[in-house]
C-alpha atoms as a PDB file:
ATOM      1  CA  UNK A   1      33.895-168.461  81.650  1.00  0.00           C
ATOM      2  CA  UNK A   2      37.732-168.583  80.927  1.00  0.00           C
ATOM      3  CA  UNK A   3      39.789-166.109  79.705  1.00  0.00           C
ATOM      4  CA  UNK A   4      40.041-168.224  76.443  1.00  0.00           C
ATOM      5  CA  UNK A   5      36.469-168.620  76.334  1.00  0.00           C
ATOM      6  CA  UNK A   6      35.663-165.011  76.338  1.00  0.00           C
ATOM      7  CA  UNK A   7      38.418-164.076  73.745  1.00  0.00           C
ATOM      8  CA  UNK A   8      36.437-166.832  71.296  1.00  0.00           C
ATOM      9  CA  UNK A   9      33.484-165.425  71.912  1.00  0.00           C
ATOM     10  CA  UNK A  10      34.239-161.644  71.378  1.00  0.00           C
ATOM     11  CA  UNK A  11      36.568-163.060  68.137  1.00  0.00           C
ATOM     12  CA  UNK A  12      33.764-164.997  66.957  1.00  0.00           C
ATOM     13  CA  UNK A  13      30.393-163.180  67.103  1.00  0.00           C
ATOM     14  CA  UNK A  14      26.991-165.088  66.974  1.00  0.00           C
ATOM     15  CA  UNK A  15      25.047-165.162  64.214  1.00  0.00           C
ATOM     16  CA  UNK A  16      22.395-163.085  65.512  1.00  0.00           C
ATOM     17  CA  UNK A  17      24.768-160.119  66.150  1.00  0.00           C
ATOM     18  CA  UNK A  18      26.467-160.739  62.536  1.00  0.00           C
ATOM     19  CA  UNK A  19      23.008-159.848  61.134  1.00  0.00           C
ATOM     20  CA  UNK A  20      22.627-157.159  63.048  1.00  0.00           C
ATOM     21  CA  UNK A  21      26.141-155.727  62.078  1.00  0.00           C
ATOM     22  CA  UNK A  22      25.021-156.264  58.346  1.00  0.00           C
ATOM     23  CA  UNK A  23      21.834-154.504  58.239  1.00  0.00           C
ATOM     24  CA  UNK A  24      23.582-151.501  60.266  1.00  0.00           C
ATOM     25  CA  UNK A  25      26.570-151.346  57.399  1.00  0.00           C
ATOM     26  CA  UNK A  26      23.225-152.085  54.408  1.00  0.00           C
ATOM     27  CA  UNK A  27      21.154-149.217  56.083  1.00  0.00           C
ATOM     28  CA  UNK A  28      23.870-146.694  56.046  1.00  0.00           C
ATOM     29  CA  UNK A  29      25.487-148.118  52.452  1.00  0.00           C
ATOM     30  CA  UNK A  30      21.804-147.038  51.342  1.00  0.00           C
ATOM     31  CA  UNK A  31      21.274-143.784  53.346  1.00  0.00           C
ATOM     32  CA  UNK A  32      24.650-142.697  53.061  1.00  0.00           C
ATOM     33  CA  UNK A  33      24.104-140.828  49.015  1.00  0.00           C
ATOM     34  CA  UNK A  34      21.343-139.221  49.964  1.00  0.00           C
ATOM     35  CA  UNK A  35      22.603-138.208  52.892  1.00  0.00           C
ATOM     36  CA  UNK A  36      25.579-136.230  51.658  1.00  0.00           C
ATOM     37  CA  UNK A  37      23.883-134.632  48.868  1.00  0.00           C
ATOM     38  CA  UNK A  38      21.543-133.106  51.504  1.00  0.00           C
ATOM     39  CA  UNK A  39      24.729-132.148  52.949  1.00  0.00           C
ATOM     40  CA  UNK A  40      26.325-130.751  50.069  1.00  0.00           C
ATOM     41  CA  UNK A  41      22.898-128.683  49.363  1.00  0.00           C
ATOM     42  CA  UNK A  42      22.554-127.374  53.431  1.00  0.00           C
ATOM     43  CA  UNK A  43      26.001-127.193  54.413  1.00  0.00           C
ATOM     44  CA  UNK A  44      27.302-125.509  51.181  1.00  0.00           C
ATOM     45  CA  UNK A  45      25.363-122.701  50.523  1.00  0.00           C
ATOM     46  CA  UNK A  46      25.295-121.426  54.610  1.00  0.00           C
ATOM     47  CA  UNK A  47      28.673-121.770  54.210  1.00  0.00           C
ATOM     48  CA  UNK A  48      28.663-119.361  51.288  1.00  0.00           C
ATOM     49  CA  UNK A  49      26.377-117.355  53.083  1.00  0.00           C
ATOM     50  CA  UNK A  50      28.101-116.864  56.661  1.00  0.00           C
ATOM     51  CA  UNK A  51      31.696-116.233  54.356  1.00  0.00           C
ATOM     52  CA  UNK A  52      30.236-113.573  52.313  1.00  0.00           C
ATOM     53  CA  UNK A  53      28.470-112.037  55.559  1.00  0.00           C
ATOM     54  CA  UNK A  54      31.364-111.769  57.495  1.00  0.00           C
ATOM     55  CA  UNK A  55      33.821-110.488  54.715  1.00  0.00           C
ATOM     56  CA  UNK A  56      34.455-106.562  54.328  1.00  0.00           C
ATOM     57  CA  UNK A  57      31.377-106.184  52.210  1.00  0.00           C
ATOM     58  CA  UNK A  58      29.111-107.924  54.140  1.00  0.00           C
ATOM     59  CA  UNK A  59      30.128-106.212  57.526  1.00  0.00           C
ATOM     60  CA  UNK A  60      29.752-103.063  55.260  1.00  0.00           C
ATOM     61  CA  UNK A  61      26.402-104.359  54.721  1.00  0.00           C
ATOM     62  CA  UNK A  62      25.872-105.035  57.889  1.00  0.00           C
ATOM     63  CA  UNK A  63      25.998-101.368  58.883  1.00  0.00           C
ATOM     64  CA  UNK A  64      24.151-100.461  56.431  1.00  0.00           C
ATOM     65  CA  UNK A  65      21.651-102.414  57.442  1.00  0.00           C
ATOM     66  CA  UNK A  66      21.518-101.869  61.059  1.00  0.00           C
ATOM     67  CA  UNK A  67      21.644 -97.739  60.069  1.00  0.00           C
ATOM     68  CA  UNK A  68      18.548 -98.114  58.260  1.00  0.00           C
ATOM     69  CA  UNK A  69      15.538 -96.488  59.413  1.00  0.00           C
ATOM     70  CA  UNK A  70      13.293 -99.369  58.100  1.00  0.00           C
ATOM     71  CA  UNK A  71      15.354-101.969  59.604  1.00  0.00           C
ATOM     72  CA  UNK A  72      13.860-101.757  62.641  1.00  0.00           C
ATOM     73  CA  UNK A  73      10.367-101.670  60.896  1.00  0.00           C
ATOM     74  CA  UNK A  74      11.640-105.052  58.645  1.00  0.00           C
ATOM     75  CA  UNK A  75      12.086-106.455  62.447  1.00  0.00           C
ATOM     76  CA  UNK A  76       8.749-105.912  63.885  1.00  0.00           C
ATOM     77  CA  UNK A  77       7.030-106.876  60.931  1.00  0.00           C
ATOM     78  CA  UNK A  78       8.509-109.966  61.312  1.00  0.00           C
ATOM     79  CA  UNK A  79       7.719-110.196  64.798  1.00  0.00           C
ATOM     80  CA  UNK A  80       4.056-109.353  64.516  1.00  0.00           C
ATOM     81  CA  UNK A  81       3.719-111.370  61.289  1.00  0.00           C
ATOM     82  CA  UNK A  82       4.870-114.460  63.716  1.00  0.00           C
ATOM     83  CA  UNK A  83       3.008-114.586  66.403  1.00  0.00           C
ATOM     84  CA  UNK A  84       0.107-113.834  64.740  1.00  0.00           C
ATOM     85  CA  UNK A  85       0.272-116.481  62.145  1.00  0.00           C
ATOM     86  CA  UNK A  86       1.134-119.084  64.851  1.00  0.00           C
ATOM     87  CA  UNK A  87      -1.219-118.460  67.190  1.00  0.00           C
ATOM     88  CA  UNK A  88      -4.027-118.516  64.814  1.00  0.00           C
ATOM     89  CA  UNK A  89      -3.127-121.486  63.212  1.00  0.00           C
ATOM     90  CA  UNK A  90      -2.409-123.091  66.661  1.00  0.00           C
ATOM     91  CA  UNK A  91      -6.245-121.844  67.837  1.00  0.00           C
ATOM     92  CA  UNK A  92      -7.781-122.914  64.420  1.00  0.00           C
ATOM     93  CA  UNK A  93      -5.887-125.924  64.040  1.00  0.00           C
ATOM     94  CA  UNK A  94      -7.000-127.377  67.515  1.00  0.00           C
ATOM     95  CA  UNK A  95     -10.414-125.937  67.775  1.00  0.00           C
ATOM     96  CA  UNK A  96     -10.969-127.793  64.228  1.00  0.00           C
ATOM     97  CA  UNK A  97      -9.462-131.298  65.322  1.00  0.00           C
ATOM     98  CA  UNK A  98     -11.515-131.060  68.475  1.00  0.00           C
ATOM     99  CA  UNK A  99     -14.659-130.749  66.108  1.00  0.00           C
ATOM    100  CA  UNK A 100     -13.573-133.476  64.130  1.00  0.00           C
ATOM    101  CA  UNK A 101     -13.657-135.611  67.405  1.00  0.00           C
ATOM    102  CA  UNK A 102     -16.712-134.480  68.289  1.00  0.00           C
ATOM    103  CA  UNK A 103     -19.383-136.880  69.047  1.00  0.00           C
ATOM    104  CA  UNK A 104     -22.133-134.884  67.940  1.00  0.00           C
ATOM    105  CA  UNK A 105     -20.491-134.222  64.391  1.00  0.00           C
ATOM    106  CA  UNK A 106     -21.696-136.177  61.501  1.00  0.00           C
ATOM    107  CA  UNK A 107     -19.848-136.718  57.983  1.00  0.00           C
ATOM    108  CA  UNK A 108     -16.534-135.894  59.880  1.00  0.00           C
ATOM    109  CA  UNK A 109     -14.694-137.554  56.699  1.00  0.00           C
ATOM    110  CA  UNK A 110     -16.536-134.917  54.470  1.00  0.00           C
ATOM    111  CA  UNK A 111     -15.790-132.025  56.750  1.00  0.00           C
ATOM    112  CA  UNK A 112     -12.345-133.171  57.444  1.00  0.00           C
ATOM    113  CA  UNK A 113     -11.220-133.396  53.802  1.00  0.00           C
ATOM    114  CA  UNK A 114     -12.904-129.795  53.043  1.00  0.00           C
ATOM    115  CA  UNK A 115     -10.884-128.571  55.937  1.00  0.00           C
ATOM    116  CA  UNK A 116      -7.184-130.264  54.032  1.00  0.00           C
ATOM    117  CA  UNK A 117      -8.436-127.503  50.754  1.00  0.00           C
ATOM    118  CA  UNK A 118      -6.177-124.671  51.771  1.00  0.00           C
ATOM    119  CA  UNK A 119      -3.147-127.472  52.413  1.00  0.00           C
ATOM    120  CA  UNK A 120      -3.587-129.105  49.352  1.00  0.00           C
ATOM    121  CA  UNK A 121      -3.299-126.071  46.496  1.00  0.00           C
ATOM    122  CA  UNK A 122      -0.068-124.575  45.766  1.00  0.00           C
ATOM    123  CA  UNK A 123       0.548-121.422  47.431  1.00  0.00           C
ATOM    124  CA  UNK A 124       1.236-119.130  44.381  1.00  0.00           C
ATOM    125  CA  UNK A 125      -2.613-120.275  43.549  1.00  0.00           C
ATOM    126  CA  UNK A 126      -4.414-119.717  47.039  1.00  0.00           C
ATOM    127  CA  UNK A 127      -2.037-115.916  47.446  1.00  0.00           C
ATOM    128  CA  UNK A 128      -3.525-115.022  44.225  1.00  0.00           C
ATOM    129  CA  UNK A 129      -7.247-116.136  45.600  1.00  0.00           C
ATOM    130  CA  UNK A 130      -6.916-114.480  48.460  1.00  0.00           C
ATOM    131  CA  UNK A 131      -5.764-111.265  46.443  1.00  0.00           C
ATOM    132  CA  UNK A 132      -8.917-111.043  44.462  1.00  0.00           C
ATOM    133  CA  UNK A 133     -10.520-112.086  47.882  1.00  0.00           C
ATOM    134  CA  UNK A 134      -8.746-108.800  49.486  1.00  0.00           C
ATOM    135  CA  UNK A 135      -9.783-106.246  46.383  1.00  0.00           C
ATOM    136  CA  UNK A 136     -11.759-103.011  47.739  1.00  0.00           C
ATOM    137  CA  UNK A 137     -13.606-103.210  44.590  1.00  0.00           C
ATOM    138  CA  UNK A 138     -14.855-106.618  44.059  1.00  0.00           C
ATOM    139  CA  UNK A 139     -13.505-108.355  46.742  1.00  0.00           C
ATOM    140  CA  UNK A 140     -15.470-111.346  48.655  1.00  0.00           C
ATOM    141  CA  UNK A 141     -14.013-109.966  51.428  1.00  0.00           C
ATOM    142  CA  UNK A 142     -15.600-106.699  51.402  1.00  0.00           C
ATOM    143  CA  UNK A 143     -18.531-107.624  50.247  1.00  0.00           C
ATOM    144  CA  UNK A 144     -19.305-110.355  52.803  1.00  0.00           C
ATOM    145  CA  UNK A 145     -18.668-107.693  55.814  1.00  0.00           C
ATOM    146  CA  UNK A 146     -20.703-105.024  53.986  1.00  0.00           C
ATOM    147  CA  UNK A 147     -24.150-107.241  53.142  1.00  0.00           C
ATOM    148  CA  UNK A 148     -23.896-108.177  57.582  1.00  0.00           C
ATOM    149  CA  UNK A 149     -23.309-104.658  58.242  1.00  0.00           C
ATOM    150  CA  UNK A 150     -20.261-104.673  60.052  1.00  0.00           C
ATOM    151  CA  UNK A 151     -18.497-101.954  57.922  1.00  0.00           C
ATOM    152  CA  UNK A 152     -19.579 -98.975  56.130  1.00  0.00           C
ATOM    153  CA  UNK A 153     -17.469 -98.834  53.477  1.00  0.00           C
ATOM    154  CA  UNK A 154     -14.972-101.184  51.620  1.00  0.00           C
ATOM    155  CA  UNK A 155     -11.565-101.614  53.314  1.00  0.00           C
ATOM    156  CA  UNK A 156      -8.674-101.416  51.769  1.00  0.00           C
ATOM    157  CA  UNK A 157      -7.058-104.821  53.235  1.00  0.00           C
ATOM    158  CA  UNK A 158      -3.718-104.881  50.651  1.00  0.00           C
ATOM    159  CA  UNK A 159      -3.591-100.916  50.602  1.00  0.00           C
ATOM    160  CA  UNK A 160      -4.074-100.145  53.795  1.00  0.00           C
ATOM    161  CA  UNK A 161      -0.507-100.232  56.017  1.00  0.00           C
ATOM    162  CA  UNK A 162      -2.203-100.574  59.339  1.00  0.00           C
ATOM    163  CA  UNK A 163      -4.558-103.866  58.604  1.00  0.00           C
ATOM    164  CA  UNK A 164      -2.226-105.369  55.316  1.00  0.00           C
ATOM    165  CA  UNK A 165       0.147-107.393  57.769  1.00  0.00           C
ATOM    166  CA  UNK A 166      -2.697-108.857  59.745  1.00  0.00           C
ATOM    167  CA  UNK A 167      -4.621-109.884  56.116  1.00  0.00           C
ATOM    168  CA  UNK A 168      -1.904-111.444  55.049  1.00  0.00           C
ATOM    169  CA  UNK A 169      -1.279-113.156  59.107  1.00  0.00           C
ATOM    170  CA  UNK A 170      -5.173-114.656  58.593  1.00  0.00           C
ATOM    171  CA  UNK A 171      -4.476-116.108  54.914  1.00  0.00           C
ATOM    172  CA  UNK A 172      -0.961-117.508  56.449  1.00  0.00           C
ATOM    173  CA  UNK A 173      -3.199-119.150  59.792  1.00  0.00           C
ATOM    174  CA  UNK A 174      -5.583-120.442  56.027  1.00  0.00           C
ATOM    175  CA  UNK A 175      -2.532-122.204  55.177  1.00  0.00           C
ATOM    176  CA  UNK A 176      -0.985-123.868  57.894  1.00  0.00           C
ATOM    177  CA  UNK A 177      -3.857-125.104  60.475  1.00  0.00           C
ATOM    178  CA  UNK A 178      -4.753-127.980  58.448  1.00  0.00           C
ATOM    179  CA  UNK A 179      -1.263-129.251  59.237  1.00  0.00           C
ATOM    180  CA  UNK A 180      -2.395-128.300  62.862  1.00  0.00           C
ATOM    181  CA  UNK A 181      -5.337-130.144  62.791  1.00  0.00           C
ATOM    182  CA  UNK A 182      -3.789-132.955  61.191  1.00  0.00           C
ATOM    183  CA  UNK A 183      -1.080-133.467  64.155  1.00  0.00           C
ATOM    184  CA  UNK A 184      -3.597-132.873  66.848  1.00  0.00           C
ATOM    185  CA  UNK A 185      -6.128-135.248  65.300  1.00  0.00           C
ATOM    186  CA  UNK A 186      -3.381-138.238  65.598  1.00  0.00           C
ATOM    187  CA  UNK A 187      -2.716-137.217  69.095  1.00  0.00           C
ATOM    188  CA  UNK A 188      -6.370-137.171  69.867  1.00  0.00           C
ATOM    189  CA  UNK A 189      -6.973-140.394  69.124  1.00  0.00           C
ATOM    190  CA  UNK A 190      -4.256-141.817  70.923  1.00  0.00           C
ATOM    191  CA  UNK A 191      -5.972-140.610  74.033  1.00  0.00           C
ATOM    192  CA  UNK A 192      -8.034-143.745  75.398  1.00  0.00           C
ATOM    193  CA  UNK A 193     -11.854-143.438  75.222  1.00  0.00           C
ATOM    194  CA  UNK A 194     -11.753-145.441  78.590  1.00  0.00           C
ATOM    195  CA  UNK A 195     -10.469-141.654  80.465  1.00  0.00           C
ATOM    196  CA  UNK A 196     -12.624-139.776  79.018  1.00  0.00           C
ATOM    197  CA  UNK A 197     -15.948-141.725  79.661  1.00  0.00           C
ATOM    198  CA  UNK A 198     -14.678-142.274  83.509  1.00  0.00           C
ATOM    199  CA  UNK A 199     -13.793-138.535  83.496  1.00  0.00           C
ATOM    200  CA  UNK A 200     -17.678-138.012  82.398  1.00  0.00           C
ATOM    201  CA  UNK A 201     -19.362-140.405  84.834  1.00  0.00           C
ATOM    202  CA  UNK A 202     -17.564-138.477  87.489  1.00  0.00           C
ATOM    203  CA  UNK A 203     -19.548-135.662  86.795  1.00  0.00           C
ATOM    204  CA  UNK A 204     -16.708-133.830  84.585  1.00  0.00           C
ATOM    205  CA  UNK A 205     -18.268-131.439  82.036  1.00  0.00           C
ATOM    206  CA  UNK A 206     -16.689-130.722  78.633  1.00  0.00           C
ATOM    207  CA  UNK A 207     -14.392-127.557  79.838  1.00  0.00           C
ATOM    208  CA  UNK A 208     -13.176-130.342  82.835  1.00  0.00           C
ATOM    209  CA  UNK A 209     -12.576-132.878  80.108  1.00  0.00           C
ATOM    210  CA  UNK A 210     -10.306-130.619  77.800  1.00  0.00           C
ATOM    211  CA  UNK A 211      -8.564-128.801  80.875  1.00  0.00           C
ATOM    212  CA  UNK A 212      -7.528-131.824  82.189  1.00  0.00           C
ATOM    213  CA  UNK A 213      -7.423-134.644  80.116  1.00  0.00           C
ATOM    214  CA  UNK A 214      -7.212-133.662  76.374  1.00  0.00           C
ATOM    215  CA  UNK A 215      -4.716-130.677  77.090  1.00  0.00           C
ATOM    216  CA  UNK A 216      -2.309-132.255  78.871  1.00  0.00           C
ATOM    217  CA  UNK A 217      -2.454-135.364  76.603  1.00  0.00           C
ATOM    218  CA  UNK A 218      -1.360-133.418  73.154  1.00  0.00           C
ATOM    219  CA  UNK A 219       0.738-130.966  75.088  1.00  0.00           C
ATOM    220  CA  UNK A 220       3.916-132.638  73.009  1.00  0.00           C
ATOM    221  CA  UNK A 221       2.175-132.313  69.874  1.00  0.00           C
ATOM    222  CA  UNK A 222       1.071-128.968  70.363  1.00  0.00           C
ATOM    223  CA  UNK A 223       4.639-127.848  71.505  1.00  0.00           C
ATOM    224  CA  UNK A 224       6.032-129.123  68.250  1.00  0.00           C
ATOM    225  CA  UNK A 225       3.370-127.921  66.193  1.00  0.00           C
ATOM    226  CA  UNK A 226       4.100-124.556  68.099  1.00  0.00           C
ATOM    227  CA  UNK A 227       7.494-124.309  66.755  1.00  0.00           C
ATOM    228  CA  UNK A 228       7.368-125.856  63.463  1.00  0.00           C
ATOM    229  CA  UNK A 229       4.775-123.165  62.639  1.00  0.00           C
ATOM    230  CA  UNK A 230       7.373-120.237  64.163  1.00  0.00           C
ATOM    231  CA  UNK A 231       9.811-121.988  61.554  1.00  0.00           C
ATOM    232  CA  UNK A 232       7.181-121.768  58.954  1.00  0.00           C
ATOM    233  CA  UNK A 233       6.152-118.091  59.951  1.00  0.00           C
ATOM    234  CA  UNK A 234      10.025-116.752  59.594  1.00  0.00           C
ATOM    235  CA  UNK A 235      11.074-118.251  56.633  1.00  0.00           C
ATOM    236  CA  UNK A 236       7.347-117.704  54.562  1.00  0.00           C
ATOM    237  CA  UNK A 237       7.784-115.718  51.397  1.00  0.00           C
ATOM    238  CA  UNK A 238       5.204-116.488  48.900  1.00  0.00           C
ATOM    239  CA  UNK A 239       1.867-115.319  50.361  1.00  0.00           C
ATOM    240  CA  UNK A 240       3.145-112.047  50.846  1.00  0.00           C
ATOM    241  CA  UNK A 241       5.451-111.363  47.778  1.00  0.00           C
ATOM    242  CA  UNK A 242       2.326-112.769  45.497  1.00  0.00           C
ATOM    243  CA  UNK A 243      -0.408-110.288  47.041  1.00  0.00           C
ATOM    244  CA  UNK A 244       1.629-107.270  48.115  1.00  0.00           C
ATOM    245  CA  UNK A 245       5.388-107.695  47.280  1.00  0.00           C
ATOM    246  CA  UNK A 246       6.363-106.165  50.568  1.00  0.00           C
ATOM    247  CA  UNK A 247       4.109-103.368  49.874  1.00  0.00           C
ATOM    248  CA  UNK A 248       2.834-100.799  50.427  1.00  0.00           C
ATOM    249  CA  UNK A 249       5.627 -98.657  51.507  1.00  0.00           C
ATOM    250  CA  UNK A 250       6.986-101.673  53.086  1.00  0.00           C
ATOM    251  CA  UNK A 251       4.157-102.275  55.715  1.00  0.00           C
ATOM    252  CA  UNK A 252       4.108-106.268  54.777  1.00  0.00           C
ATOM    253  CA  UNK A 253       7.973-106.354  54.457  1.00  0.00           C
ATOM    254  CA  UNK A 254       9.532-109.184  56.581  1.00  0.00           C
ATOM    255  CA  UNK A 255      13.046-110.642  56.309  1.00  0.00           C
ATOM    256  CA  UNK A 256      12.403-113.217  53.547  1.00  0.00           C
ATOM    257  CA  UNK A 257      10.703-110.570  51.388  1.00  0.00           C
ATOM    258  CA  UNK A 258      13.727-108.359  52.719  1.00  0.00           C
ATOM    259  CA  UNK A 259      16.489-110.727  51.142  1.00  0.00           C
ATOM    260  CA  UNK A 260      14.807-110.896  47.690  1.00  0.00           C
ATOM    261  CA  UNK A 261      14.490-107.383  47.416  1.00  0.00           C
ATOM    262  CA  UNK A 262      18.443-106.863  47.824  1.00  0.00           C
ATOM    263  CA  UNK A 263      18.954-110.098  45.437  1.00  0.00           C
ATOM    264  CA  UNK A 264      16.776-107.953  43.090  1.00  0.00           C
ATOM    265  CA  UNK A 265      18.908-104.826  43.330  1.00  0.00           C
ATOM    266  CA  UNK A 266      22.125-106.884  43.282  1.00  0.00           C
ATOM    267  CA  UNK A 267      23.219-105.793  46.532  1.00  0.00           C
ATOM    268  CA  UNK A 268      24.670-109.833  46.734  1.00  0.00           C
ATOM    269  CA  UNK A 269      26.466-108.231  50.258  1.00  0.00           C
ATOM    270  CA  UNK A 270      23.316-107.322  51.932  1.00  0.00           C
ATOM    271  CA  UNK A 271      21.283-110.509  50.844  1.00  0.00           C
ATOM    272  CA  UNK A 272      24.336-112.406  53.085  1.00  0.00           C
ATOM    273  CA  UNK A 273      23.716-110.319  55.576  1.00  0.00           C
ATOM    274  CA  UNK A 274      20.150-110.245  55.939  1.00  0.00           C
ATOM    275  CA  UNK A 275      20.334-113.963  55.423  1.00  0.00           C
ATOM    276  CA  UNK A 276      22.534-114.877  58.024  1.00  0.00           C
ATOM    277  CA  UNK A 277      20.151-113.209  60.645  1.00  0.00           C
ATOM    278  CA  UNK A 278      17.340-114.847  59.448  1.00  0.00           C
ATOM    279  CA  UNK A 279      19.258-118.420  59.353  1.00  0.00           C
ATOM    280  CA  UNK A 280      20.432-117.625  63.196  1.00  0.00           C
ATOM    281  CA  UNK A 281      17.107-116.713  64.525  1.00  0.00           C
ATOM    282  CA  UNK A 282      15.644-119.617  62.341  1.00  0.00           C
ATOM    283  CA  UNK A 283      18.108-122.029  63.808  1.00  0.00           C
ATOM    284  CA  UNK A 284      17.530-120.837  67.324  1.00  0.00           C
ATOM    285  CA  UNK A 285      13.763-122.494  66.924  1.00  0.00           C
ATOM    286  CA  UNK A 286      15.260-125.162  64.616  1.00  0.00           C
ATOM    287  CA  UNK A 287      16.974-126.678  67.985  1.00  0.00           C
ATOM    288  CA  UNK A 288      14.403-126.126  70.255  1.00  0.00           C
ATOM    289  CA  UNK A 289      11.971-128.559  67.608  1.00  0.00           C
ATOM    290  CA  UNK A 290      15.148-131.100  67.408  1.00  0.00           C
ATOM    291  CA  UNK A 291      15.463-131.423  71.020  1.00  0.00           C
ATOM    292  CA  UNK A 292      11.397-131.583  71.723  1.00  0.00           C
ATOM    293  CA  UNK A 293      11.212-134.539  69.213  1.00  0.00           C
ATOM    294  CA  UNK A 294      14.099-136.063  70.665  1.00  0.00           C
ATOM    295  CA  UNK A 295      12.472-135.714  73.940  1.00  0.00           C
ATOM    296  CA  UNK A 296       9.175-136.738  72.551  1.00  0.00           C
ATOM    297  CA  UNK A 297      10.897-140.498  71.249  1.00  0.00           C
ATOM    298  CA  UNK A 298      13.119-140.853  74.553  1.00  0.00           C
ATOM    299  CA  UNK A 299       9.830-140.062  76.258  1.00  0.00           C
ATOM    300  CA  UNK A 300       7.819-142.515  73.803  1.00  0.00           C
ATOM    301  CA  UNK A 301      10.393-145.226  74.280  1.00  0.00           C
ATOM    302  CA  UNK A 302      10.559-145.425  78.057  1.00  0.00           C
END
């Protein structure tokens, strides 16, 4: 091809890559509003937030905050409140989409929809079920454990500081392992039936199959799941504030419930600050998910 030739055909595009040029500039003419009011809502207020935190007040605040004796108590909470919730959800969540896959289950539809209950209501309506649920005087809870004998007397699950943050941990794990279940059910049945019957005529029992097929197989989804739920476990607010409000004597206080309490006092310099710890340790996991579903789709594409 000539020079001329190849200045005519980069002046004059084909049609083909005309259309192409005109859907990109339509697709971003119609994602473009939405996308800068999502901007305006994110970027604005952690703005506002990071401004206030580091001005004189908020590094005031700051000290304040690290000088507190319950600071450090805000911080395990948090912690413990975490890992629990996330690695029950992660345990229910897969052990219940491996029973939905099961062979030997029937009315898996039925089962599977009863399962979707907890992920369905509002939270403000299953915290306040799970209240009355908790109640050492005519709680479920209690009175379930007492009729099989496995305690002598009713526990005080919301009044008690040493068991509260693990109640609340199991009615979090209620919550979220539907979701689980949900994203390890679509990865399940991506996994060709073909494997797993060769896997079984080789004489591979069930623990074989999961170790070494089905494990391996959802590993992706399970890492994602793994830290969407850690997002989902820092930045949770309603289960606890409904059934304990932090309480009692702040053994259920985590850093959401922490923030509210100082917008409830006024203290507008330590919400910043506890704020912008929360949004850096939430952001920390907020990466690691963006990269693993980038991975995931570069992975998926090739």
């Amino acid at each position: 091809m000539t020079a001329a030739g190849a200045t005519a055909t980069i002046a004059h595009p084909t049609p083909a890559a005309r259309a192409a040029r005109n859907r990109r500039r339509t697709g971003l003419a119609l994602t473009l509003p939405a996308v800068l009011v999502m901007a305006g809502l994110t970027v604005v207020p952690v703005v506002s937030v990071i401004q206030r935190a580091i001005s004189g007040e908020g590094r005031a605040a700051f000290g304040r905050l690290v000088g507190s004796p319950d600071f450090g108590r805000v911080l395990l909470n948090t912690a413990v409140w975490t890992v629990v919730a996330v690695v029950g959800a992660l345990l229910v969540g897969h052990a219940a989409a491996l029973l939905m896959h099961s062979r030997y289950l029937r009315l898996a539809g039925f089962w599977r929809g009863l399962f979707m209950i907890p992920w369905i209501i509002p939270n403000v309506v299953g915290a306040t079920v799970w209240k009355w649920n908790f109640s050492v005087d005519y709680g479920l809870v209690n009175h379930w454990l007492l009729q099989a004998g496995l305690i002598a007397q009713p526990i005080g699950w919301l009044s008690d500081p040493s068991v509260v943050l693990i109640a609340l941990a199991v009615v979090q794990v209620w919550f979220t392992a539907p979701f689980i279940m949900l994203m390890v059910s679509a990865a399940l049945t991506a996994i060709p039936e073909e494997r797993i019957e060769a896997a079984r005529i080789d004489g591979a029992g069930g623990p074989a199959v999961l170790r070494h097929i089905i494990l391996p197989a959802i590993r992706t989804t399970s890492g994602l799941a793994a830290l969407l739920m850690v997002v989902w476990a820092l930045n949770s607010f309603t289960i606890i504030w409904v059934a304990t409000g932090g309480g009692p004597a702040g053994a259920s206080t985590i850093l959401p419930i922490l923030i509210y309490q100082a917008f409830q006092t006024g203290d507008a310099a330590m919400v910043s600050a506890v704020a912008l710890i929360q949004l850096v340790v939430s952001m920390v996991f907020a990466v690691i998910y963006i990269r693993a579903i980038r991975d995931d789709m570069e992975e998926a594409a090739s």
